[in-house]
Protein backbone atom coordinates (compact mmCIF):
# COMPACT_ATOMS: atom_id res chain seq x y z
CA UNK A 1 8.63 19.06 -17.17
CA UNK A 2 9.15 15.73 -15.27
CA UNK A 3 13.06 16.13 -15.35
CA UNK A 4 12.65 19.55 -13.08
CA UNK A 5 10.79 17.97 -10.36
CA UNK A 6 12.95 16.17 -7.51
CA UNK A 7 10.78 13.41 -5.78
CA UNK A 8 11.98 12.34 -2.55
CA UNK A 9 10.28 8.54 -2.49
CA UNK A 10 10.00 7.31 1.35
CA UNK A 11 9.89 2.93 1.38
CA UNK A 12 11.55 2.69 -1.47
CA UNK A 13 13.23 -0.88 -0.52
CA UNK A 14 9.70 -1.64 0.29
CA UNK A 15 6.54 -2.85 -2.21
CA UNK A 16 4.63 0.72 -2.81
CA UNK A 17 7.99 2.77 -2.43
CA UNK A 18 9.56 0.53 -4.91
CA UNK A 19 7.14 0.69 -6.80
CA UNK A 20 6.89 4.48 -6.32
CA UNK A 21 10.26 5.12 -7.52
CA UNK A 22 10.38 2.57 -10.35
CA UNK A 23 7.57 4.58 -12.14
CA UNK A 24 8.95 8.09 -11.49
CA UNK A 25 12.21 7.07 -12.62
CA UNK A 26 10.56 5.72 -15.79
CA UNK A 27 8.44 8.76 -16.27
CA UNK A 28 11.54 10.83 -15.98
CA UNK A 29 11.21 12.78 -12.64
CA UNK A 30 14.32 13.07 -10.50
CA UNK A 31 14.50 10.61 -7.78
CA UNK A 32 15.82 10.75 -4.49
CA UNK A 33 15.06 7.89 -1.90
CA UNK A 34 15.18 7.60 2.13
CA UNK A 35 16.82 4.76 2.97
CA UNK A 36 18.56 2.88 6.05
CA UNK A 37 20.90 1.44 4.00
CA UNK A 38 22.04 2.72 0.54
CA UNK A 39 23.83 -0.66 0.31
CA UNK A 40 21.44 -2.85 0.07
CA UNK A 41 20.43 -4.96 -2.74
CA UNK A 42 17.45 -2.90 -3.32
CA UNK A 43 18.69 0.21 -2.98
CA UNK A 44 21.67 -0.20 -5.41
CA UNK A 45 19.01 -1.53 -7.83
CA UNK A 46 17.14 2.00 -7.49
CA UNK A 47 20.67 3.50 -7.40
CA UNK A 48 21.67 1.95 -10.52
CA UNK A 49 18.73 3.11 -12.43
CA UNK A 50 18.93 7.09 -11.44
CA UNK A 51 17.87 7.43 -7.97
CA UNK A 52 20.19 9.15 -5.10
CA UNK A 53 20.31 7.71 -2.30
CA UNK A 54 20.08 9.69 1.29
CA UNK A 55 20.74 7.90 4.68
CA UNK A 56 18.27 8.37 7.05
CA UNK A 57 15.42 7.23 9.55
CA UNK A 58 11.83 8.69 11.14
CA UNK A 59 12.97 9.20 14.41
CA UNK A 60 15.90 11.52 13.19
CA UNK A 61 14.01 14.74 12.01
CA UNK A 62 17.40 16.09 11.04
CA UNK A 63 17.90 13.50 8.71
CA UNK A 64 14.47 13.97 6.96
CA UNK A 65 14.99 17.33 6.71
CA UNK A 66 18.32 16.95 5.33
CA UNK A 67 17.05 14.62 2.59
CA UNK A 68 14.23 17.05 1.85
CA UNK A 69 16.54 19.54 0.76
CA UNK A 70 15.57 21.11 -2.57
CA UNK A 71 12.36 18.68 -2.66
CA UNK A 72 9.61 19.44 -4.69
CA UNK A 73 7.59 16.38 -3.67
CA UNK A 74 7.33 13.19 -1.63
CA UNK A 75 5.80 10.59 -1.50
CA UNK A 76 5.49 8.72 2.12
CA UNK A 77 4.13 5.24 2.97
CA UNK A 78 3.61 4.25 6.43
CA UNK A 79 5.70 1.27 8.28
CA UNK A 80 4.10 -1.52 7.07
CA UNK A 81 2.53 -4.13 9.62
CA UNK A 82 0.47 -3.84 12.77
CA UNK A 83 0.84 -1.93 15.58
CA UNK A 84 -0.23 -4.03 18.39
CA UNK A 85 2.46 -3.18 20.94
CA UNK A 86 0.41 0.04 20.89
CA UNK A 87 4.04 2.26 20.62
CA UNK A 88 2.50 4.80 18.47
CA UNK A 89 5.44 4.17 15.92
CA UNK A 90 3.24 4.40 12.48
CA UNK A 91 1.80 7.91 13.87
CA UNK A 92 4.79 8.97 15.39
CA UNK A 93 6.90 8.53 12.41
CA UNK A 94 4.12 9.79 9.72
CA UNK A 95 3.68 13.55 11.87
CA UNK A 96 7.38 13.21 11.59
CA UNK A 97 7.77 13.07 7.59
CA UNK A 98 4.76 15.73 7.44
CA UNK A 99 6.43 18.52 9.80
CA UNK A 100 9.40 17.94 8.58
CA UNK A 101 8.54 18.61 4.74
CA UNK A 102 6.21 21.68 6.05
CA UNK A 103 9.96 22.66 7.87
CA UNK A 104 11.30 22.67 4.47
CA UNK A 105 9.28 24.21 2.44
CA UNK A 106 7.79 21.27 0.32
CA UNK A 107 5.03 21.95 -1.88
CA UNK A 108 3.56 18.53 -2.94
CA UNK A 109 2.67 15.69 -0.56
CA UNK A 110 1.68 12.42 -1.46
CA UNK A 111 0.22 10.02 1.35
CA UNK A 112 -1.03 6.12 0.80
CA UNK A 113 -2.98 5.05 3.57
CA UNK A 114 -5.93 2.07 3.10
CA UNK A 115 -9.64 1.97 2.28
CA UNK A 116 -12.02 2.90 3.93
CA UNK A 117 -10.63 4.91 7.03
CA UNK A 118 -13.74 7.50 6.37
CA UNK A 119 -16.25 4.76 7.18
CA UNK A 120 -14.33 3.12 10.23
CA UNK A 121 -16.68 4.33 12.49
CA UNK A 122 -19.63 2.77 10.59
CA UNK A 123 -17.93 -0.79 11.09
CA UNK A 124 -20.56 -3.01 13.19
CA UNK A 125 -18.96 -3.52 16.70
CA UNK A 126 -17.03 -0.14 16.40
CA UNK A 127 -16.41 1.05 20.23
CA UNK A 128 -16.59 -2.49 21.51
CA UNK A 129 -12.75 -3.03 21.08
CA UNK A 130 -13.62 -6.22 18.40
CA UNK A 131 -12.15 -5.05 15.68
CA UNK A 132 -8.08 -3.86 15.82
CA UNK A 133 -9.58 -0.22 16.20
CA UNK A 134 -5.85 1.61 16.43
CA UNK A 135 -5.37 0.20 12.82
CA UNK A 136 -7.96 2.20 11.92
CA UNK A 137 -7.67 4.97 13.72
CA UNK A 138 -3.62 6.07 13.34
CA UNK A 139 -4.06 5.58 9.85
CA UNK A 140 -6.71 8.03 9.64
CA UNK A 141 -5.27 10.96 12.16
CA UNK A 142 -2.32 10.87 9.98
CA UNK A 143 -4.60 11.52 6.61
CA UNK A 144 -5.93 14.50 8.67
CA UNK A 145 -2.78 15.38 9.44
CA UNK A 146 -1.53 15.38 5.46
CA UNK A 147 -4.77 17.41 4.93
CA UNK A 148 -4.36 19.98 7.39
CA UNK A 149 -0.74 20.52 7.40
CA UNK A 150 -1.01 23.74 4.56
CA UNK A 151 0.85 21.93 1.89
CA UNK A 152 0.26 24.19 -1.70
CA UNK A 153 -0.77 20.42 -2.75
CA UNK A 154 -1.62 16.82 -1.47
CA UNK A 155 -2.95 14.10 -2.61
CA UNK A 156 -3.73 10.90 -0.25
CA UNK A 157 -4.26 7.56 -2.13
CA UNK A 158 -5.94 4.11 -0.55
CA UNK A 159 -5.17 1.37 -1.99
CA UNK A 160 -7.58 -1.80 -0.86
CA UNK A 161 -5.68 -5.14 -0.66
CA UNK A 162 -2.39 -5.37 -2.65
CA UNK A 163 -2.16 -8.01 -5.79
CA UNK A 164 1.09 -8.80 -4.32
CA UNK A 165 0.46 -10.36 -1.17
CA UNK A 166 0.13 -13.52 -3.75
CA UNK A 167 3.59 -13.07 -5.17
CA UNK A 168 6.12 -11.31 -2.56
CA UNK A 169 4.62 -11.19 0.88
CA UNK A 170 2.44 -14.55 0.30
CA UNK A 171 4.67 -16.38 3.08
CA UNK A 172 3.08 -14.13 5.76
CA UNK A 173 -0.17 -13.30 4.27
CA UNK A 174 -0.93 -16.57 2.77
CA UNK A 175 1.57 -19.16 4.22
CA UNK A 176 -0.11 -22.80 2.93
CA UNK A 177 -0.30 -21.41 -0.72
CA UNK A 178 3.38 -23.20 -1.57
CA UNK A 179 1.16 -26.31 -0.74
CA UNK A 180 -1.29 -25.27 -3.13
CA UNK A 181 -3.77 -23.93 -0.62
CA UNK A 182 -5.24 -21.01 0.52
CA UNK A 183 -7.07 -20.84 4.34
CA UNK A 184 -9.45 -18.29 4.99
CA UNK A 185 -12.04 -17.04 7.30
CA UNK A 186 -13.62 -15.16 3.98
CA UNK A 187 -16.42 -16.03 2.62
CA UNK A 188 -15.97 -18.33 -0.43
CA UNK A 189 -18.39 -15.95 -3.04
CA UNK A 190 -17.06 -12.81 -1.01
CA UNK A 191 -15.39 -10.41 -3.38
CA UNK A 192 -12.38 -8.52 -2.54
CA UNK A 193 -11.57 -5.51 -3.87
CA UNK A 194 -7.64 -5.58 -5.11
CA UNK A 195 -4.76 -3.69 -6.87
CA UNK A 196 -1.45 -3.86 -8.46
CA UNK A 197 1.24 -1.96 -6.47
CA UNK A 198 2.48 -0.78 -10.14
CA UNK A 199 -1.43 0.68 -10.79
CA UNK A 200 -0.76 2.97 -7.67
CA UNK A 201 2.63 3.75 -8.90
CA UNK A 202 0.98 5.33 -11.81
CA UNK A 203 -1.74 7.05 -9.73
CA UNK A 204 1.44 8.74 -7.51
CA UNK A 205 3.30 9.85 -10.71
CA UNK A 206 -0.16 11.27 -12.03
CA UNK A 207 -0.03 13.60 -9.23
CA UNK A 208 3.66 14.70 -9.32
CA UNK A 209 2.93 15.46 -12.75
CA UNK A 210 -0.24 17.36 -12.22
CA UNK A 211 -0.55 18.60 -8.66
CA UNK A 212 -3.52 20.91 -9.35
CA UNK A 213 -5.22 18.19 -11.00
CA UNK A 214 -5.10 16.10 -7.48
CA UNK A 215 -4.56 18.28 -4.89
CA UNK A 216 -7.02 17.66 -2.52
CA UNK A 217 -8.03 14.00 -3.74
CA UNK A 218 -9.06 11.24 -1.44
CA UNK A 219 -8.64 8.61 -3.96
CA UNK A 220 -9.56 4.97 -3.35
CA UNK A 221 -7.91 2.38 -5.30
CA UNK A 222 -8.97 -1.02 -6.54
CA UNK A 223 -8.82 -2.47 -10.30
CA UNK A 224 -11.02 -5.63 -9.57
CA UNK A 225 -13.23 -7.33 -7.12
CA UNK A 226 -13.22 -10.74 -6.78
CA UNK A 227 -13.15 -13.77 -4.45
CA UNK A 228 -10.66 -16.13 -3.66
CA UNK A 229 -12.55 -19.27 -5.44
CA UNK A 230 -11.33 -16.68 -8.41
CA UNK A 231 -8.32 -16.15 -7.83
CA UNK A 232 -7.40 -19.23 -7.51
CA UNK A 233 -9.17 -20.27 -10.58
CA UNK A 234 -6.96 -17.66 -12.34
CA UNK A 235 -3.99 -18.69 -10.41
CA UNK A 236 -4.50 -22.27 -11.57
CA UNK A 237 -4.68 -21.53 -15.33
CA UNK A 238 -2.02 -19.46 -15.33
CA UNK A 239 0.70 -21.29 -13.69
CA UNK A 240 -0.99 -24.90 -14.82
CA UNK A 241 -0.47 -25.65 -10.77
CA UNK A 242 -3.50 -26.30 -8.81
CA UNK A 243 -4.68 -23.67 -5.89
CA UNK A 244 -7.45 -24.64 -3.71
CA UNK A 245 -9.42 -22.67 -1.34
CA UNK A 246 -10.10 -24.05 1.83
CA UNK A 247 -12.79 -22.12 3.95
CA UNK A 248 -12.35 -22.37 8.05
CA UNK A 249 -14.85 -21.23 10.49
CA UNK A 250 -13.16 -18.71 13.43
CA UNK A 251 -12.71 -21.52 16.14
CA UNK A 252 -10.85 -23.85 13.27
CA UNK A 253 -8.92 -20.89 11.83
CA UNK A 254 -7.89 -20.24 15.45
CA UNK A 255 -7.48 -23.97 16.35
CA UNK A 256 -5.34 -24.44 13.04
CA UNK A 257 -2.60 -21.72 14.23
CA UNK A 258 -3.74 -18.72 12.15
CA UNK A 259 -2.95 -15.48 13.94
CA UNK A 260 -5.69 -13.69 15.60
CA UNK A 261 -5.38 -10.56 13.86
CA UNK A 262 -5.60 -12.50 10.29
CA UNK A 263 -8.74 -14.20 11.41
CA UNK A 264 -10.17 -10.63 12.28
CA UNK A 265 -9.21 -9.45 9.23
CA UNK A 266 -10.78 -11.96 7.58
CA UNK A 267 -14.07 -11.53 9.78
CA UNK A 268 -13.88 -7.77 8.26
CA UNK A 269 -14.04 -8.42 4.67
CA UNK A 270 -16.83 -10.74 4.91
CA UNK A 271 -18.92 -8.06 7.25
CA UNK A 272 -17.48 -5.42 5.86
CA UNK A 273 -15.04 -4.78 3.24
CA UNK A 274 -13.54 -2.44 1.12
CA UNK A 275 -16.20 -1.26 -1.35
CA UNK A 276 -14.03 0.62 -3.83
CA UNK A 277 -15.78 2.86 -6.09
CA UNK A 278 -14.20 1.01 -8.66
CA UNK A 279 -16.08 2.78 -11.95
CA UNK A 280 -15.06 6.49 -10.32
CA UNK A 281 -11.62 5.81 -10.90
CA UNK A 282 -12.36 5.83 -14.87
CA UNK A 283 -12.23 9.64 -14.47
CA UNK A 284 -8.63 9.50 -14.13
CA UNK A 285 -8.04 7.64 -17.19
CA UNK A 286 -5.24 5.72 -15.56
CA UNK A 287 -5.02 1.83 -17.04
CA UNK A 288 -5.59 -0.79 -14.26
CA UNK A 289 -4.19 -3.90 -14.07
CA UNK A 290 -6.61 -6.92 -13.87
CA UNK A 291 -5.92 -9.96 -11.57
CA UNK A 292 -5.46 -11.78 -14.77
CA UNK A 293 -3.13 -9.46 -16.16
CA UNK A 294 -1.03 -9.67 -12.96
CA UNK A 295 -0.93 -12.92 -13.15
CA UNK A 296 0.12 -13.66 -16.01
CA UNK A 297 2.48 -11.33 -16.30
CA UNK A 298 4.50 -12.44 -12.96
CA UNK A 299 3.39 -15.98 -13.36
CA UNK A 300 6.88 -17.22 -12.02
CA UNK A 301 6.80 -15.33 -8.57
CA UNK A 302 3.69 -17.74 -7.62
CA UNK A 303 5.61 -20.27 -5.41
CA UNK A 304 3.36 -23.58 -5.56
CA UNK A 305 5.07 -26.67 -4.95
């Protein structure tokens, strides 16, 4: 039934719409992906493999609706990064993919926002403006909006931090690991709750394939838990290149150049974190990827000198 279903896969130059459309093209499902440019490296990789590729951008509703036409499903990711010019863009942009689908007629809508947005307002300090509250606030008014827009079926997934911030985003999340060292605010024993992109790749096509089966899931997502001292130590053995944690106290992490926001974020895990469910996710019986495994099987995208 796969080959009946169009998909229209939102990101899909990015990590988790890549991912995304990878899967569904491998599972069988017709692809279509929203792109800014269909000549891009990435997107003639997608294009090359099945996917068609439709021009357009969130701030041009005509253009989402046009490459919603005859769209049984999407999936949508939000703008990746932090909002802290305060525009409203993530929000803006998300209300924007979710009226225009309604517009449309779509029946299936699949969100990913993060962990944890139900608790935010649990987070010691909430109120006081410590944490970046608009974080977690946009991300959560646009999971109400997904749930109260009157699709026949949705599905919101929440991934906790991404295995790949080691491999393709580690010059911004983790910029001293080509030296062979990771700085961090966390915790040295403090676990951290992580999964593959390609794990939630599997979850989305899981729902495309069996909308009753999801509809109406709030599904966190993590395979493992596990501190950096860990990770490392699995980094190490698989690549045979030696990663060191280095733990910095706020004022060092500050004095050393780290940005504000990753210090906070750091400050967040170790008070609060993630706390995936991890064992509730058996009920699925979707295979998850272990930091090991993901190592080891893209042991050459670890860039250590």
């Amino acid at each position: 039934m796969n080959n009946q279903k169009l998909i229209l896969v939102t990101g899909a130059t990015g990590l988790q719409g890549g991912a995304v459309a990878n899967e569904a093209l491998k599972q069988g499902f017709k692809v279509r992906i929203l792109v800014r440019d269909e000549n891009s490296s990435k997107a003639q990789a997608l294009i090359q493999k099945g996917a068609e590729a439709v021009v357009g951008n969130f701030d041009d509703p005509s253009s989402l609706e046009n490459a919603m036409k005859n769209v049984d499903a999407v999936f949508s990711v939000p703008i990746s990064g932090v909002d802290t010019n305060e525009t409203d863009r993530e929000r803006k942009q998300a209300f924007a993919l979710i009226q225009s689908a309604k517009k449309v007629g779509v029946e299936q809508f699949v969100h990913t926002s993060v962990a944890a947005t139900s608790r935010y307002t649990e987070f010691p300090d909430w109120g006081t403006g410590y944490w970046f509250e608009k974080y977690w606030t946009d991300k959560w008014d646009i999971e109400e909006a997904v749930r109260s827009a009157g699709f026949s079926s949705w599905t919101i997934l929440k991934p906790a931090n991404i295995m790949e911030n080691f491999t393709e985003k580690f010059e911004f999340m983790y910029p001293d690991l080509k030296q062979g060292d990771i700085k961090t605010v966390v915790f040295g024993d403090r676990r951290i709750d992580h999964i593959a992109v390609e794990d939630l790749a599997s979850f989305v096509c899981a729902a495309f394939a069996n909308p009753e089966k999801f509809n109406k899931h709030n599904i966190e997502l993590a395979a493992e838990s596990l501190s950096y001292k860990k990770i490392a130590e699995i980094i190490s053995e698989v690549t045979g290149k030696e990663l060191k944690i280095t733990t910095l106290g706020i004022e060092e992490a500050l004095e050393q150049g780290i940005h504000p926001l990753a210090v906070k974020s750091d400050q967040w895990i170790n008070v609060v974190g993630y706390n995936v469910d991890i064992d509730l996710l058996k009920t699925y019986n979707i295979k998850l990827t272990s930091f090991k495994e993901f190592a080891e099987k893209y042991k050459d995208k670890f860039k250590i000198d």
